[in-house]
Protein backbone atom coordinates (compact mmCIF):
# COMPACT_ATOMS: atom_id res chain seq x y z
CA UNK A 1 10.67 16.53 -8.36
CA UNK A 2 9.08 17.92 -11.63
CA UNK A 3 6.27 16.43 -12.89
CA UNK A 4 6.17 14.21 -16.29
CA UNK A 5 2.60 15.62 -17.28
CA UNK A 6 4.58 19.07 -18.85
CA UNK A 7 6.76 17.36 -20.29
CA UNK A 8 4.10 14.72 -22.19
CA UNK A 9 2.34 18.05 -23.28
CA UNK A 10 5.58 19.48 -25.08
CA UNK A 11 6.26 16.91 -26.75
CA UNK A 12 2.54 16.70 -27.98
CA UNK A 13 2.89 20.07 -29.03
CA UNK A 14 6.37 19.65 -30.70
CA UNK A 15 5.60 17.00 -32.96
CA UNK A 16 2.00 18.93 -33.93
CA UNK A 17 4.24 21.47 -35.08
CA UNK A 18 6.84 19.43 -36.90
CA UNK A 19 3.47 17.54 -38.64
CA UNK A 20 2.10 20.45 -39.31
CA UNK A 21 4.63 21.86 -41.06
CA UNK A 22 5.87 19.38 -43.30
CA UNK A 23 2.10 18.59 -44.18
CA UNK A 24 2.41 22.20 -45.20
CA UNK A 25 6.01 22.03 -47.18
CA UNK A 26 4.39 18.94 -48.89
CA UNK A 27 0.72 20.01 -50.08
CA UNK A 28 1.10 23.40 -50.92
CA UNK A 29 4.97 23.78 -51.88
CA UNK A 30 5.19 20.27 -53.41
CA UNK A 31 8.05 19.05 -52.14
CA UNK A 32 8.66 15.25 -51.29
CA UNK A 33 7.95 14.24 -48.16
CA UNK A 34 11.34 13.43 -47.00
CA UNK A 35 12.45 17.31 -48.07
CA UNK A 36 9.82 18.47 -46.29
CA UNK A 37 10.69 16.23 -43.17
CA UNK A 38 14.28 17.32 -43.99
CA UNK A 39 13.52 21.39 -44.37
CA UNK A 40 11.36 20.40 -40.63
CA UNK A 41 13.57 18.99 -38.65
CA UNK A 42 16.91 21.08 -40.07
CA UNK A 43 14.74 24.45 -38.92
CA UNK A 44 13.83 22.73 -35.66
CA UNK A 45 17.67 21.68 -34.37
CA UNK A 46 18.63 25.47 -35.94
CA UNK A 47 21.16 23.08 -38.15
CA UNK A 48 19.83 25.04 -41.65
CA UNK A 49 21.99 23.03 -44.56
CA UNK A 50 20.52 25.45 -47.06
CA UNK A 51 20.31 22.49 -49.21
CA UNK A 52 16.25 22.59 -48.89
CA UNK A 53 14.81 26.07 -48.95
CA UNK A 54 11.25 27.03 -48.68
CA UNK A 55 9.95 28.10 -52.32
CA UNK A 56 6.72 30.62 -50.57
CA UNK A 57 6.80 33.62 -48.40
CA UNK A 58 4.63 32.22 -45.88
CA UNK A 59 6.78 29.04 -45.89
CA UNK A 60 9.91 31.62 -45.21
CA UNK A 61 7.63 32.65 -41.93
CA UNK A 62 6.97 29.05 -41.21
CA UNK A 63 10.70 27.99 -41.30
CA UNK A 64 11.31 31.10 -38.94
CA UNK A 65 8.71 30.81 -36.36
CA UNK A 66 10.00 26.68 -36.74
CA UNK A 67 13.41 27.98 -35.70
CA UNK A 68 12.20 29.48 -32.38
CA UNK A 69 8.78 27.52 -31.07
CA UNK A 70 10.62 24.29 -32.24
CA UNK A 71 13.62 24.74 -31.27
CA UNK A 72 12.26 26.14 -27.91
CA UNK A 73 10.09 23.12 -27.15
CA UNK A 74 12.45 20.62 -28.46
CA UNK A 75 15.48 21.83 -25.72
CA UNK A 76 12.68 21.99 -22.76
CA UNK A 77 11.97 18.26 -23.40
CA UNK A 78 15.55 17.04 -23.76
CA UNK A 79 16.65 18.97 -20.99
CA UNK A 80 14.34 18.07 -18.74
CA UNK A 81 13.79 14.19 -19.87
CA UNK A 82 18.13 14.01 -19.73
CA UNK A 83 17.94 15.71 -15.82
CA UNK A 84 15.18 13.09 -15.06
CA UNK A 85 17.24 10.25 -16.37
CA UNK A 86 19.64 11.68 -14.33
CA UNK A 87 18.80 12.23 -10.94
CA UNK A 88 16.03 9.01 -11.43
CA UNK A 89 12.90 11.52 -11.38
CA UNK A 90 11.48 9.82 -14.61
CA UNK A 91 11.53 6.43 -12.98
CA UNK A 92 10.51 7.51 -9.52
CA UNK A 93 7.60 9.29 -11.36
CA UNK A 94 6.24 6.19 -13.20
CA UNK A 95 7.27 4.16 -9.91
CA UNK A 96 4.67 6.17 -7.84
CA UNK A 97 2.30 6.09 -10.86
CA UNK A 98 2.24 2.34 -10.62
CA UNK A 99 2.16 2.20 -6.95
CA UNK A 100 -1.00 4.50 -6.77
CA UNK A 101 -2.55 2.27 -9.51
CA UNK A 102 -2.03 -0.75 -7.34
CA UNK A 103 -3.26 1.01 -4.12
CA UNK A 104 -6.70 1.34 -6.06
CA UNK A 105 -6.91 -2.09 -6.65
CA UNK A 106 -6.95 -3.21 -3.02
CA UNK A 107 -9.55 -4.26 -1.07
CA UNK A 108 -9.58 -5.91 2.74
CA UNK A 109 -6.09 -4.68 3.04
CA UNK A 110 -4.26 -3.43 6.16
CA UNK A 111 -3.32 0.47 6.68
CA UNK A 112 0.17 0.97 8.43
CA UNK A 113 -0.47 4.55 10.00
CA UNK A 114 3.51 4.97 11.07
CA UNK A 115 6.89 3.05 10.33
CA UNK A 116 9.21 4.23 12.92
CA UNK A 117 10.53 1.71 15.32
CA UNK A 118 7.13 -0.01 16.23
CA UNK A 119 5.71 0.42 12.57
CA UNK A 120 9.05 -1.12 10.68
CA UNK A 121 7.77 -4.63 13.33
CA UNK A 122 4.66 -4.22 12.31
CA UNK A 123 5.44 -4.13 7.94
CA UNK A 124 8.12 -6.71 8.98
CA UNK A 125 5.45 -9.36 10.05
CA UNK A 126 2.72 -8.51 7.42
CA UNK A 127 4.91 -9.19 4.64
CA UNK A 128 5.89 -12.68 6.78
CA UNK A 129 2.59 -13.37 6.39
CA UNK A 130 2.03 -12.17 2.91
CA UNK A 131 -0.71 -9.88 3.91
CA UNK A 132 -2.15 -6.72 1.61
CA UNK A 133 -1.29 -3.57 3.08
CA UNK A 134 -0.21 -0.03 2.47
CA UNK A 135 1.97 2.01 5.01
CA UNK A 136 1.54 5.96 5.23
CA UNK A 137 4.80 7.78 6.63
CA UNK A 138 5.81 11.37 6.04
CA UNK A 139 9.31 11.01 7.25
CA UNK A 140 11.38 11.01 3.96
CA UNK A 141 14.26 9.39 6.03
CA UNK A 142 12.20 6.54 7.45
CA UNK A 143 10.49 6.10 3.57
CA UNK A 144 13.91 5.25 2.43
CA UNK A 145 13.93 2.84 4.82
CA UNK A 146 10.64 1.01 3.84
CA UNK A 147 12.13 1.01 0.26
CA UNK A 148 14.64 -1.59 1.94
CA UNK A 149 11.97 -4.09 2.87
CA UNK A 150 11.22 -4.93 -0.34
CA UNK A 151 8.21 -4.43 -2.85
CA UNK A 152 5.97 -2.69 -0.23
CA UNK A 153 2.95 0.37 -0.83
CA UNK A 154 3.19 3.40 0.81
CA UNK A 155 2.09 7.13 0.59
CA UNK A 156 4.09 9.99 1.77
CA UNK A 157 1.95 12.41 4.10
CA UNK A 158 0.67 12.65 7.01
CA UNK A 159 -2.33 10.05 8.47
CA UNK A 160 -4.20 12.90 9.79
CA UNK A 161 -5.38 14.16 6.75
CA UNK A 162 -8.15 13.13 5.96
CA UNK A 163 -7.08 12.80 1.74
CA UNK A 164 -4.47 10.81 2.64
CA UNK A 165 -6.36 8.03 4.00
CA UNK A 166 -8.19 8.12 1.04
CA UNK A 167 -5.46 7.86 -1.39
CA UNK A 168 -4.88 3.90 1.31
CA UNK A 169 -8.09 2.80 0.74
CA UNK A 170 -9.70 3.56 4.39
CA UNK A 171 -13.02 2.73 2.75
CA UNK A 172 -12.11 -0.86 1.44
CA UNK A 173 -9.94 -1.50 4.27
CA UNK A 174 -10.27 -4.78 6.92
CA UNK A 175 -7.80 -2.75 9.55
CA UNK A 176 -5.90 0.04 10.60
CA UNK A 177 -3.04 0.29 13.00
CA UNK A 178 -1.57 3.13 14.23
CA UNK A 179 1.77 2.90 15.03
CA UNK A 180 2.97 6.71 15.53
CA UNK A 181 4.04 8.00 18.85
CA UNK A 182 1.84 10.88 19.09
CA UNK A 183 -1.19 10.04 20.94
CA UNK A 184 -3.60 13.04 19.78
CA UNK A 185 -2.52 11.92 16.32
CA UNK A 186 -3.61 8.34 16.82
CA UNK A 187 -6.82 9.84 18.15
CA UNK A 188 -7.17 11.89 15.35
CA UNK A 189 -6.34 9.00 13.12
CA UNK A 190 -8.86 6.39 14.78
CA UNK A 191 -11.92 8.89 15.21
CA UNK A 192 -11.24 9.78 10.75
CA UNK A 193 -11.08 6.12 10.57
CA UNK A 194 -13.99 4.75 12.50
CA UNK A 195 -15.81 7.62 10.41
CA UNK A 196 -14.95 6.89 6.99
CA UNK A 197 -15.42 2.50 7.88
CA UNK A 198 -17.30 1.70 11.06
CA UNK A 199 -16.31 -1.77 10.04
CA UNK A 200 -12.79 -1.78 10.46
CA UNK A 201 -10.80 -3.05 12.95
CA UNK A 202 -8.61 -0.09 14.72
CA UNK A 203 -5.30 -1.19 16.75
CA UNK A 204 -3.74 1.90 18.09
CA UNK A 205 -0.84 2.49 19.77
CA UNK A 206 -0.88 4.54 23.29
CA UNK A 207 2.15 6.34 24.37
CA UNK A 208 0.62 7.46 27.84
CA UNK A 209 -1.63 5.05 30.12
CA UNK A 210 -4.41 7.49 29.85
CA UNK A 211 -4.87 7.77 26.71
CA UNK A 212 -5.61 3.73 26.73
CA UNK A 213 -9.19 5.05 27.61
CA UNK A 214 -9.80 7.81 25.25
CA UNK A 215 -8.47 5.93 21.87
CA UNK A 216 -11.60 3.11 23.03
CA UNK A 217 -14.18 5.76 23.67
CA UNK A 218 -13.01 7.35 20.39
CA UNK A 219 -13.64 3.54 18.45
CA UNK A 220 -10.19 2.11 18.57
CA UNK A 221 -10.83 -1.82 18.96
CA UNK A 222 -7.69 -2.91 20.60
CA UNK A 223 -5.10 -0.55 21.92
CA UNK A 224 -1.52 -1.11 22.52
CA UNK A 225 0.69 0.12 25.16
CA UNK A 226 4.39 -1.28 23.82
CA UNK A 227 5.78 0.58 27.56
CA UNK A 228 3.51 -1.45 29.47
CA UNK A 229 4.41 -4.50 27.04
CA UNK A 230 7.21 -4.46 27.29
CA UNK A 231 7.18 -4.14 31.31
CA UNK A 232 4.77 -6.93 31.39
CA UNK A 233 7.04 -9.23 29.68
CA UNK A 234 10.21 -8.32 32.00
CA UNK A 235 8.25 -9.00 34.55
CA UNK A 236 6.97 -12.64 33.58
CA UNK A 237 10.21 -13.14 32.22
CA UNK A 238 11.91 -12.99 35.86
CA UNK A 239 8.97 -14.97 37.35
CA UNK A 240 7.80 -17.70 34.72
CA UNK A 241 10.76 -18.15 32.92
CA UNK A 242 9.97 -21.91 30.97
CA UNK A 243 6.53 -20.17 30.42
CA UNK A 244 7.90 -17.13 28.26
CA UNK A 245 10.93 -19.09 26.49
CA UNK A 246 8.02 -21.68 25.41
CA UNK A 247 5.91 -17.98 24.53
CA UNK A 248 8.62 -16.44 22.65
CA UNK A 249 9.76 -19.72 20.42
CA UNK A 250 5.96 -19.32 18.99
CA UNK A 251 5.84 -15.87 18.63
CA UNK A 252 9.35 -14.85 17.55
CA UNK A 253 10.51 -18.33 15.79
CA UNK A 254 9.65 -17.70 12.09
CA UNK A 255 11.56 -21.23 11.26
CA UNK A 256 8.86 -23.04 12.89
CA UNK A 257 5.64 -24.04 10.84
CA UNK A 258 2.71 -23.25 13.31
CA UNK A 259 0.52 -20.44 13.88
CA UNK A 260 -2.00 -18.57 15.71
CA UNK A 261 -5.14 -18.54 13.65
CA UNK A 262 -8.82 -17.28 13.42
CA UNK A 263 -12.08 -18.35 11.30
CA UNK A 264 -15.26 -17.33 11.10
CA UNK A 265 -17.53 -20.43 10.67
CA UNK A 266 -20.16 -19.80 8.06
CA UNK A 267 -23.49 -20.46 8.06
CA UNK A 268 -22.89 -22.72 5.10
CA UNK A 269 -20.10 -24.87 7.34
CA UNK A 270 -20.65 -28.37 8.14
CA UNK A 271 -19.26 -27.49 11.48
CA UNK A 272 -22.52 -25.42 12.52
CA UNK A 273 -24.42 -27.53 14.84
CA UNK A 274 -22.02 -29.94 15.89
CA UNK A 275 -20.17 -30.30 19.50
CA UNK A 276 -16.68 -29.63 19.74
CA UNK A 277 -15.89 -33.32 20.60
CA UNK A 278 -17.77 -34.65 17.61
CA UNK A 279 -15.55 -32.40 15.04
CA UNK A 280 -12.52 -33.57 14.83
CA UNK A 281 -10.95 -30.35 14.19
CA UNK A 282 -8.08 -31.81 16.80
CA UNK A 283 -8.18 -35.56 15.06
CA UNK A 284 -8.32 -35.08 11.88
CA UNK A 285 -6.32 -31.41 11.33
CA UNK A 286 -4.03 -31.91 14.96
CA UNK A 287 -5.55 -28.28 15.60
CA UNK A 288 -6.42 -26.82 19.29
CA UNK A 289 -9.19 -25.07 19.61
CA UNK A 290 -7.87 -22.49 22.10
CA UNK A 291 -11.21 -20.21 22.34
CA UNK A 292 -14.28 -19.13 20.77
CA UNK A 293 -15.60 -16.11 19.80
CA UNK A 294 -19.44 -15.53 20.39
CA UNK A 295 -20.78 -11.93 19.81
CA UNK A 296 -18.85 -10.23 22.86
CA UNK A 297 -18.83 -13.13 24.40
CA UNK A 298 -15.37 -15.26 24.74
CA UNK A 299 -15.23 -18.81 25.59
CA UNK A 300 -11.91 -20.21 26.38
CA UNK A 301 -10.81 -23.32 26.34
CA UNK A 302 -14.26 -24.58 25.50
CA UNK A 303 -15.76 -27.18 26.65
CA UNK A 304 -15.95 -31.00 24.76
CA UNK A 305 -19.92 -30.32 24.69
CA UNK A 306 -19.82 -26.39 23.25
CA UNK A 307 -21.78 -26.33 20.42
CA UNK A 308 -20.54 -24.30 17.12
CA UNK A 309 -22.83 -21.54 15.76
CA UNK A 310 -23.25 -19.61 12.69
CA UNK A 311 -21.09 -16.78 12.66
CA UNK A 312 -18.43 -17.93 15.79
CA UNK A 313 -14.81 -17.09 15.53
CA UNK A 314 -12.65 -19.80 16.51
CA UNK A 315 -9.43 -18.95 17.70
CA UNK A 316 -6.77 -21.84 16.61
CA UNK A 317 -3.13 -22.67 17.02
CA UNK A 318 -2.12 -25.83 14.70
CA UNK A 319 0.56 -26.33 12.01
CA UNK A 320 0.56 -23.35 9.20
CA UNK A 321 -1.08 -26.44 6.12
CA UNK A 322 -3.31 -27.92 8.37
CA UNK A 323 -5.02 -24.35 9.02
CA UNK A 324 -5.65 -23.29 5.59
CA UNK A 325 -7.66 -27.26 5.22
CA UNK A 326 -9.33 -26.16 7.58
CA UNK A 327 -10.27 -22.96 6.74
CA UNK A 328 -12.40 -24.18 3.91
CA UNK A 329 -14.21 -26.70 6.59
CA UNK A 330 -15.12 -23.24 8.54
CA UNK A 331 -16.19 -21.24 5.38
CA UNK A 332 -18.46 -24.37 4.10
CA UNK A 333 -16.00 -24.98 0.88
């Protein structure tokens, strides 16, 4: 795909030449501007109606070297602007142009490392739940596919460079998940990642069970084995049947309105200090409080008499409005 940057520089230099010229044709030959814009352009397109000559020598070696540079500059634009129209490079040029621009912009976004089968779920449920994010895939066949999702970022190359995830955003980033099948890549991936933002939260995907351990060591927070997932599920799925229908409505049902959420309570939140009984988070907001998140600690299913702290991540499940009231209760709005 050519770039547009030679092209923008020919016709910079084409239409210095064409100014040039008839500035020259009208201060020191005299002639009106439109004859001299006329003499110009008919030396240019090689068209030479004779009806507007130059009256100098040096404007007879002007009107020649106009008849080759001109000429020469003005068929390399229109050729190559007409085979961009064309074949859609000029668009697809501006269209990445944009899309880097709005990469920059991003911050506390999500970084899709992959969209093959697992990724495309992944993209799928971030844009259900309108979340920034930015998907790198160096599969040209599988890029056309993302284009089919809709309006969503991505970079063509490969997530083990380390450029690459600079062109996402790895530095602003809240997350990265990994989604390729490659398991050194994912290490590779995680340990650039965990480098370039300790703060991050890595998901990565694990092909084998042993590399489960290695992607932790190497600063992965949660890893994901979709094999022994999917196994799992089978499994419960022959033995607890009512359990995993009742699982999979609230998981997989996008028609229904409630969702699994989590806040961080802030120091500024009315809720610090108070018991879980005297809240009213399940009153007033018909939220569960399903666990708590204390440092490494987790508390599930808390107790009536647990006391919330500065800095605790409560882990809800409640209808999709009544979580985002209150979500300014937890931040102290």
């Amino acid at each position: 795909m050519p770039s547009i940057r030679p092209i923008l520089y020919a016709v910079f230099v084409l239409i210095f030449i064409i100014t040039a010229s008839a500035f020259y044709f009208v201060s020191l030959e005299e002639k009106s501007l439109m004859d001299a814009v006329w003499l110009v352009m008919s030396s240019v397109t090689t068209t030479g109606y004779n009806d507007v000559m130059p009256s100098t020598r040096a404007g007879r070696i002007i009107t020649m070297f106009l008849a080759v540079l001109g000429f020469g500059f003005l068929t390399y634009v229109l050729s190559t602007s007409l085979s961009g129209m064309v074949e859609g490079h000029i668009s697809d040029i501006w269209g990445k142009r944009r899309m880097v621009k709005q990469i920059a912009r991003l911050k506390d976004h999500i970084i899709v490392c992959g969209a093959g089968r697992v990724g495309k779920e992944v993209i799928r449920e971030l844009i259900r739940k309108k979340k920034d994010f930015v998907v790198i895939e160096k599969d040209p066949t599988i890029l056309e596919g993302i284009r089919s999702e809709g309006n969503v970022l991505f970079i063509a190359g490969d997530a083990t460079e380390d450029r690459i995830l600079y062109m996402a955003g790895v530095t602003e980033a809240r997350g990265i998940i990994t989604t390729i099948p490659d398991d050194a890549g994912s290490l590779m991936i995680t340990i650039s990642c965990k480098d370039f933002n300790p703060e991050a939260h890595i998901v990565a995907r694990a092909t084998r069970p042993e590399s489960v351990a290695r992607l932790k060591r190497a600063g992965a927070d949660t890893v994901v084995s979709p094999s022994a997932i999917a196994g799992n599920r089978m499994a419960l799925a022959s033995l607890k049947p009512a359990s995993v229908s009742v699982v999979e409505t609230l998981i997989d049902d996008h028609e229904n309105n409630l969702n699994l959420e989590e806040l961080l309570i802030n120091n500024k939140s009315t809720l610090v200090g108070k018991e879980l009984k005297d809240s009213r988070i399940r009153d007033d907001y018909g939220i569960m409080v399903l666990a708590i998140r204390r440092e490494s600690q987790n508390i599930i299913n808390p107790e009536p008499s647990e006391v919330f702290m500065a800095g605790d991540i409560l882990v809800l499940f409640g209808a999709a409005e009544q979580l985002s009231l209150l979500e300014k209760l937890v931040a102290g709005e």
